[in-house]
N, C-alpha and C. Protein backbone atom coordinates (compact mmCIF):
# COMPACT_ATOMS: atom_id res chain seq x y z
N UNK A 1 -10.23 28.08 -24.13
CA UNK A 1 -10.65 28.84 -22.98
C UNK A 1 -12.17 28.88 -22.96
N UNK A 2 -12.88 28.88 -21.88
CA UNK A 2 -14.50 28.88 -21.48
C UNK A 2 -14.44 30.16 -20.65
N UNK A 3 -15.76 30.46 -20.58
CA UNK A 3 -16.57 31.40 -20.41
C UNK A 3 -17.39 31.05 -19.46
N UNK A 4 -17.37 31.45 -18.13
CA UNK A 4 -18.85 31.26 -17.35
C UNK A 4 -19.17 32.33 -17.17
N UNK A 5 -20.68 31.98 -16.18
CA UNK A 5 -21.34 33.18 -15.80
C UNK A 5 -21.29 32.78 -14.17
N UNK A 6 -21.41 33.98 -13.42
CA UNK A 6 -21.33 33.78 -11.88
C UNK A 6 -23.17 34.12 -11.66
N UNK A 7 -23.28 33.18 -10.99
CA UNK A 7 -24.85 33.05 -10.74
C UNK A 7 -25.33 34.29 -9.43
N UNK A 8 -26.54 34.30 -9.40
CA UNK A 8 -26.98 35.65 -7.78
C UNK A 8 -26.12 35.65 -6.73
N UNK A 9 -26.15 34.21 -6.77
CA UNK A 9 -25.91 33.44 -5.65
C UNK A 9 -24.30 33.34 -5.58
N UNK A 10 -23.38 33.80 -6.51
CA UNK A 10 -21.75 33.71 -6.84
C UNK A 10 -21.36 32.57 -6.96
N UNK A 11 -21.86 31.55 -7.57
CA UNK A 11 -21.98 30.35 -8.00
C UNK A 11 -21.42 30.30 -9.54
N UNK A 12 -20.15 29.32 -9.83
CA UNK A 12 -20.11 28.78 -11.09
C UNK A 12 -20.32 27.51 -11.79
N UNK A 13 -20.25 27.11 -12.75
CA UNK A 13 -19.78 25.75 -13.28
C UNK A 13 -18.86 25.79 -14.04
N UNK A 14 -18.02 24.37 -13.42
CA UNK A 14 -17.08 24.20 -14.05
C UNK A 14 -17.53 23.17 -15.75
N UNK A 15 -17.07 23.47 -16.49
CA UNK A 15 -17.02 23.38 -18.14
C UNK A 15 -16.97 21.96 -18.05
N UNK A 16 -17.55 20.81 -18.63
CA UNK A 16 -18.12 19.54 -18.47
C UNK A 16 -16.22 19.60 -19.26
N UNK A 17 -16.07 19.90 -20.23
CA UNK A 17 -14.64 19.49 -20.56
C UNK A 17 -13.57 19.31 -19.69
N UNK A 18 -13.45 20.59 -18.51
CA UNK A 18 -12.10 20.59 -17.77
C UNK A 18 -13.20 19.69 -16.54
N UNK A 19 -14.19 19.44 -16.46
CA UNK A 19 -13.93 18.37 -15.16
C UNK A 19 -13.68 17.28 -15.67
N UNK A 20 -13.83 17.09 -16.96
CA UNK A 20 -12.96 15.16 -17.25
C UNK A 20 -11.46 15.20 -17.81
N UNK A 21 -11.57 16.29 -17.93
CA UNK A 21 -9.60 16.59 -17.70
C UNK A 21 -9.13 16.56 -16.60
N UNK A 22 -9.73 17.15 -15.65
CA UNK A 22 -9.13 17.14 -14.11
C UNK A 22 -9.47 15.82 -13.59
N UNK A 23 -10.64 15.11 -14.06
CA UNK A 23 -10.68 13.77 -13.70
C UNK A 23 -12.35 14.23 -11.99
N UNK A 24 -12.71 15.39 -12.27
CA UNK A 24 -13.24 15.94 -10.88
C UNK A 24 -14.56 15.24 -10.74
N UNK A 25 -15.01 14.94 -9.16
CA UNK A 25 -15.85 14.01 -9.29
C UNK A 25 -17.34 14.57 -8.16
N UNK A 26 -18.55 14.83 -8.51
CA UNK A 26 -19.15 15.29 -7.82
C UNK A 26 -19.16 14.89 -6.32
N UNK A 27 -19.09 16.44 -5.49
CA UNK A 27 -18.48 16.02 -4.27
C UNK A 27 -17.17 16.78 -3.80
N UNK A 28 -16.58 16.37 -4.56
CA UNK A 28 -15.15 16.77 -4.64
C UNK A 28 -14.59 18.04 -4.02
N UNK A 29 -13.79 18.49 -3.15
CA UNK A 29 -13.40 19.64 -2.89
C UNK A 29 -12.17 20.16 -3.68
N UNK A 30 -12.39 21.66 -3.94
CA UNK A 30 -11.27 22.51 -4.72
C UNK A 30 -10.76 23.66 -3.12
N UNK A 31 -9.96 24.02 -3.55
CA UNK A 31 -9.63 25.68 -2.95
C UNK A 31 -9.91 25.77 -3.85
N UNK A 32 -9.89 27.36 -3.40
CA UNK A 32 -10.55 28.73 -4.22
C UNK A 32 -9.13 29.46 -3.52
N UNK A 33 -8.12 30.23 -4.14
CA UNK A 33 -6.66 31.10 -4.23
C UNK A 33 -7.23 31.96 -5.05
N UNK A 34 -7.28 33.36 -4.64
CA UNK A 34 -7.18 34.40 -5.05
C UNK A 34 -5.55 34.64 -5.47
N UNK A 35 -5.18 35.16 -7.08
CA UNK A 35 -3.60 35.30 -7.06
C UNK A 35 -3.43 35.86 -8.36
N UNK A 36 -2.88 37.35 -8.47
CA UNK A 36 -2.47 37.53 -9.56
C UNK A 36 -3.81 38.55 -9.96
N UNK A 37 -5.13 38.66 -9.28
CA UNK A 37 -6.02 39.31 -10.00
C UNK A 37 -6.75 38.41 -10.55
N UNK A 38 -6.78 36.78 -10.04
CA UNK A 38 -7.62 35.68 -10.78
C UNK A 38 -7.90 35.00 -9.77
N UNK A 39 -8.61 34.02 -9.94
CA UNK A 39 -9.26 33.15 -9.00
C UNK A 39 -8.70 31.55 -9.56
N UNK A 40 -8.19 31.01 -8.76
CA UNK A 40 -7.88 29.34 -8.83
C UNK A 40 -8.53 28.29 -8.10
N UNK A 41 -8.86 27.62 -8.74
CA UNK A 41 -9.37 26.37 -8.23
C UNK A 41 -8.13 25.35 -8.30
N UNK A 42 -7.98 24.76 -7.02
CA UNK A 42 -7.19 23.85 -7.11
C UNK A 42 -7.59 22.60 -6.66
N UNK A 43 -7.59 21.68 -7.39
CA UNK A 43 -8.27 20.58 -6.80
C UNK A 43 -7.78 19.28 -5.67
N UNK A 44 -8.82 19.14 -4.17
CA UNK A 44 -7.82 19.09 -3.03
C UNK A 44 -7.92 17.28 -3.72
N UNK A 45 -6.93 16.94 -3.72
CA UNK A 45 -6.97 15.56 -3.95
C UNK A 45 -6.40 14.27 -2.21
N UNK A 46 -6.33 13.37 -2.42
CA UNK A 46 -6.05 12.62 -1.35
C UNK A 46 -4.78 12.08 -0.99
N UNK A 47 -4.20 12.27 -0.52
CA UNK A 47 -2.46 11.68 0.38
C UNK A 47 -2.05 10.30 -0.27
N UNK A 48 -3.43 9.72 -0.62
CA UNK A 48 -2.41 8.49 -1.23
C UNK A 48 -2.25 8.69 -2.72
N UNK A 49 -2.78 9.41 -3.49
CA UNK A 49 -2.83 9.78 -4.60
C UNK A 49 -1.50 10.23 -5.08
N UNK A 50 -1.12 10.68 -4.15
CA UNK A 50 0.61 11.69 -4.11
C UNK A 50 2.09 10.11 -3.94
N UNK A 51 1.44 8.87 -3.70
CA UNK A 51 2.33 7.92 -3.67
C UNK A 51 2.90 7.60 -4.94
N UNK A 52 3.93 7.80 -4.74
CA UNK A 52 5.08 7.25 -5.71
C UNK A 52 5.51 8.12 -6.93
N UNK A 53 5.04 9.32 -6.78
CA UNK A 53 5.20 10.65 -7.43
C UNK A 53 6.62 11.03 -7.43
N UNK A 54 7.73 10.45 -6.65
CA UNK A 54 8.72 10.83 -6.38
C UNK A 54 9.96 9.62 -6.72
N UNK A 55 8.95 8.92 -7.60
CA UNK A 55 9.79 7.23 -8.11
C UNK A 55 10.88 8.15 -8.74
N UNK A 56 12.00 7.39 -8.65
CA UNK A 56 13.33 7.63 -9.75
C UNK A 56 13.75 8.81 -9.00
N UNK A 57 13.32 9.58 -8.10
CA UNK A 57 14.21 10.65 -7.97
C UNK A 57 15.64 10.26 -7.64
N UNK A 58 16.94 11.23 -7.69
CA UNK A 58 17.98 10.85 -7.56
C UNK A 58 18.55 11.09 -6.06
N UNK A 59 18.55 10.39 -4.72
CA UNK A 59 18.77 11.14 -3.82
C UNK A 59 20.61 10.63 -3.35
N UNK A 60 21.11 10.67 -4.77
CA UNK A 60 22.57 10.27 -4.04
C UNK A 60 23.46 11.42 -4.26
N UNK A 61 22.83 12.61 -4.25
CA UNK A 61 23.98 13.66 -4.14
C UNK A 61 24.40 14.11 -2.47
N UNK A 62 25.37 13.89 -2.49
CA UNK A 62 26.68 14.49 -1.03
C UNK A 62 25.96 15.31 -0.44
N UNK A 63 25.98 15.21 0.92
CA UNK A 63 25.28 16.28 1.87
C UNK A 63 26.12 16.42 3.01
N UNK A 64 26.48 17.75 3.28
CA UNK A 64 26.71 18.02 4.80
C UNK A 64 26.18 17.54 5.70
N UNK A 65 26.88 17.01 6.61
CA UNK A 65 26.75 16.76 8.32
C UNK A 65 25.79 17.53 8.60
N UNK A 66 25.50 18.82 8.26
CA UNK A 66 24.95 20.43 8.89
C UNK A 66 23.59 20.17 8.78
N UNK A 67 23.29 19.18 7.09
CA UNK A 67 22.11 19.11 6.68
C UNK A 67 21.09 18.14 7.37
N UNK A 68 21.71 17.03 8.28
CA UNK A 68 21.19 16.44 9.04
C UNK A 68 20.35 17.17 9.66
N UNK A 69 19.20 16.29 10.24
CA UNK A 69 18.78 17.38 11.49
C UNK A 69 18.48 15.98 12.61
């Protein structure tokens, strides 16, 4: 766990460790989620990044007619 300080200005930095864990790249946009009494950064990443995230899923279970739309 790290420790920052919030600057005058309500400014942080993120810990040179978790931005090459997150892979984060100057520039980059996060949200900011208030939740729980904490603050989250989530990092907004790009639509194609999310391709093929869903390899192997199993989609041969039985579905109702109903479930159509």
């Amino acid at each position: 766990m790290e420790t920052v300080t919030i600057s005058p200005k309500f400014q942080v930095v993120i810990p040179k460790a978790i931005r090459e864990q997150l892979k984060l790249v100057v520039g980059q946009k996060v949200q900011a989620i208030a939740y729980a009494g904490r603050i989250e950064l989530i990092p907004v990443r790009p639509a194609r990044e999310l391709r093929g995230m869903l390899r192997g899923l199993d989609t041969s279970i039985e579905r109702d007619e109903e479930d159509r739309v």
